[in-house]
Protein backbone atom coordinates (compact mmCIF):
# COMPACT_ATOMS: atom_id res chain seq x y z
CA UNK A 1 6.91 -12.96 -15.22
CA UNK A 2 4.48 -15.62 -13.97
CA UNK A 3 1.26 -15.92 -13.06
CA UNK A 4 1.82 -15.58 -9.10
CA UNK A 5 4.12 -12.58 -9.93
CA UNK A 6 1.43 -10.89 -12.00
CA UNK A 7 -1.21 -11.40 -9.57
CA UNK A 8 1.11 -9.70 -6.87
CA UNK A 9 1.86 -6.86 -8.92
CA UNK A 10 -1.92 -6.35 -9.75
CA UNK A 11 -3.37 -6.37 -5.89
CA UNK A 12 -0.82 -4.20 -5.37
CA UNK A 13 -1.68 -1.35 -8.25
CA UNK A 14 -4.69 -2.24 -6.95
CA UNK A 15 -4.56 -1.58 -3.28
CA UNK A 16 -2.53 1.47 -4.12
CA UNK A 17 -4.96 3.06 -5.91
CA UNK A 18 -7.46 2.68 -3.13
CA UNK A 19 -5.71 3.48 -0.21
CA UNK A 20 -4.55 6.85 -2.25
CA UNK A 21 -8.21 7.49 -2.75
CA UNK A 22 -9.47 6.26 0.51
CA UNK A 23 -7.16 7.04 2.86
CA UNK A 24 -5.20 10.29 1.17
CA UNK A 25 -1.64 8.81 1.13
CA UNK A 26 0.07 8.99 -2.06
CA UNK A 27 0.73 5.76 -4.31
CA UNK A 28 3.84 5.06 -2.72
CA UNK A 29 3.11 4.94 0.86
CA UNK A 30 0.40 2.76 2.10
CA UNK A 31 -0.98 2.86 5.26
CA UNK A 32 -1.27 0.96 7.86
CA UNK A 33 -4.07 -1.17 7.23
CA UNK A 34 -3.60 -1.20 3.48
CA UNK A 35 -0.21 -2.68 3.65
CA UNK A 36 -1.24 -4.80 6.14
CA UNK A 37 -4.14 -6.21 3.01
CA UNK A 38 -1.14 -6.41 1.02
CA UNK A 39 0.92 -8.69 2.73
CA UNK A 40 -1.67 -10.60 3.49
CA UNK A 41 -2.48 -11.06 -0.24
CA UNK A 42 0.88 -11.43 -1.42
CA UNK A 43 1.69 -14.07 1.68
CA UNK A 44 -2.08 -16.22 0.63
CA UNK A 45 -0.33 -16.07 -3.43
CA UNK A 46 3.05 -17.37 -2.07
CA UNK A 47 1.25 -19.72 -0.80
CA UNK A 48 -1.38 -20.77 -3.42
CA UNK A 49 -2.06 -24.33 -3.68
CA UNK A 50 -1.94 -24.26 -7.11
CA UNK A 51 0.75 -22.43 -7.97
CA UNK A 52 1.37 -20.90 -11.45
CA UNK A 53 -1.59 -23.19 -12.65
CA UNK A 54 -3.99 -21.46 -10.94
CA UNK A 55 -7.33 -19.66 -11.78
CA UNK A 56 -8.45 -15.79 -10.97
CA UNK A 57 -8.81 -16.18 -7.15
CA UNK A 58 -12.23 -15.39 -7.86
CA UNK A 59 -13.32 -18.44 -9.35
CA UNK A 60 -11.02 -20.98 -7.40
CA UNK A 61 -13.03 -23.38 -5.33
CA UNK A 62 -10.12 -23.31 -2.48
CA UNK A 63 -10.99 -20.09 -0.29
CA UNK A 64 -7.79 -19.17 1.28
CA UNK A 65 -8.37 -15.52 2.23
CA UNK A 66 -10.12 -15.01 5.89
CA UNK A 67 -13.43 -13.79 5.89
CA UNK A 68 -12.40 -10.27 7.11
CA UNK A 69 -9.59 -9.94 4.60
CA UNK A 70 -12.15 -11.20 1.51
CA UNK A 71 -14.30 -8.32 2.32
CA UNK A 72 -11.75 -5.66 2.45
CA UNK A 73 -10.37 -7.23 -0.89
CA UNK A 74 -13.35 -7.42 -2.91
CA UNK A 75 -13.94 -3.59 -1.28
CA UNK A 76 -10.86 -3.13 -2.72
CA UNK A 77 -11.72 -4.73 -6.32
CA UNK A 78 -14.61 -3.50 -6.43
CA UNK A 79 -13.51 0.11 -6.36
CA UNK A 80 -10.54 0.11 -8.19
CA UNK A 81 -11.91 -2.67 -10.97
CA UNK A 82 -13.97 -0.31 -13.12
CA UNK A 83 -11.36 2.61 -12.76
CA UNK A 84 -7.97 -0.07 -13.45
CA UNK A 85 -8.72 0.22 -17.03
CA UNK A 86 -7.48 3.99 -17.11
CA UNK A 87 -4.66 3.80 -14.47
CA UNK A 88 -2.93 0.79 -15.32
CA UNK A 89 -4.24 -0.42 -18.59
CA UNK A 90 -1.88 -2.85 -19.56
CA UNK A 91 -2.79 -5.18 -16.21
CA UNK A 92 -6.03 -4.31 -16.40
CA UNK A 93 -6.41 -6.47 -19.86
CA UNK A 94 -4.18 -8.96 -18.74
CA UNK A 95 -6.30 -9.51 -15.95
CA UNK A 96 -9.88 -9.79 -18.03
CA UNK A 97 -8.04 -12.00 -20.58
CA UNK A 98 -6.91 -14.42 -17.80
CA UNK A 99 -10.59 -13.80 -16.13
CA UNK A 100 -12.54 -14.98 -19.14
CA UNK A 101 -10.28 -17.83 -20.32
């Protein structure tokens, strides 16, 4: 798997885990406005000007998400962040791994 694929499947968990908290659908189904986040996300990755060589979105120095859509994804983030360790462990270190290098 790499790097753009593991990103995708991450804000997904990710924006599953919310929108089954915060909007009382179940982890399969998003709603409206969640899915809408996630193709946004996964459409802004496909299109990632630096492909498979790039950095956590949070440090890149190219902003490519709308304003609108940064807030509801660091909303998102910072929700699910502290609580990813315990759901989906095995992303969650493979995220802080490729966060700190």
């Amino acid at each position: 798997m790499n790097r753009i694929e593991r990103e995708k499947l991450v804000v997904r968990q990710m924006i599953a885990i919310y929108c089954h908290r915060h909007h009382a659908h179940n982890d399969n189904i998003l709603c409206d406005d969640c899915l809408d986040l996630l193709n946004y996300a996964h459409r802004r990755l496909d299109y990632c000007p630096k492909g498979n060589g790039k950095s956590s979105c949070r440090k890149c120095e190219i902003h490519c998400y709308s304003t609108a859509n940064r807030e509801k994804i660091r909303a998102v983030m910072k929700y699910v962040g502290p609580r990813m360790i315990f759901i989906h462990p095995w992303s969650a270190i493979r995220h802080l791994i490729t966060e700190f290098c």
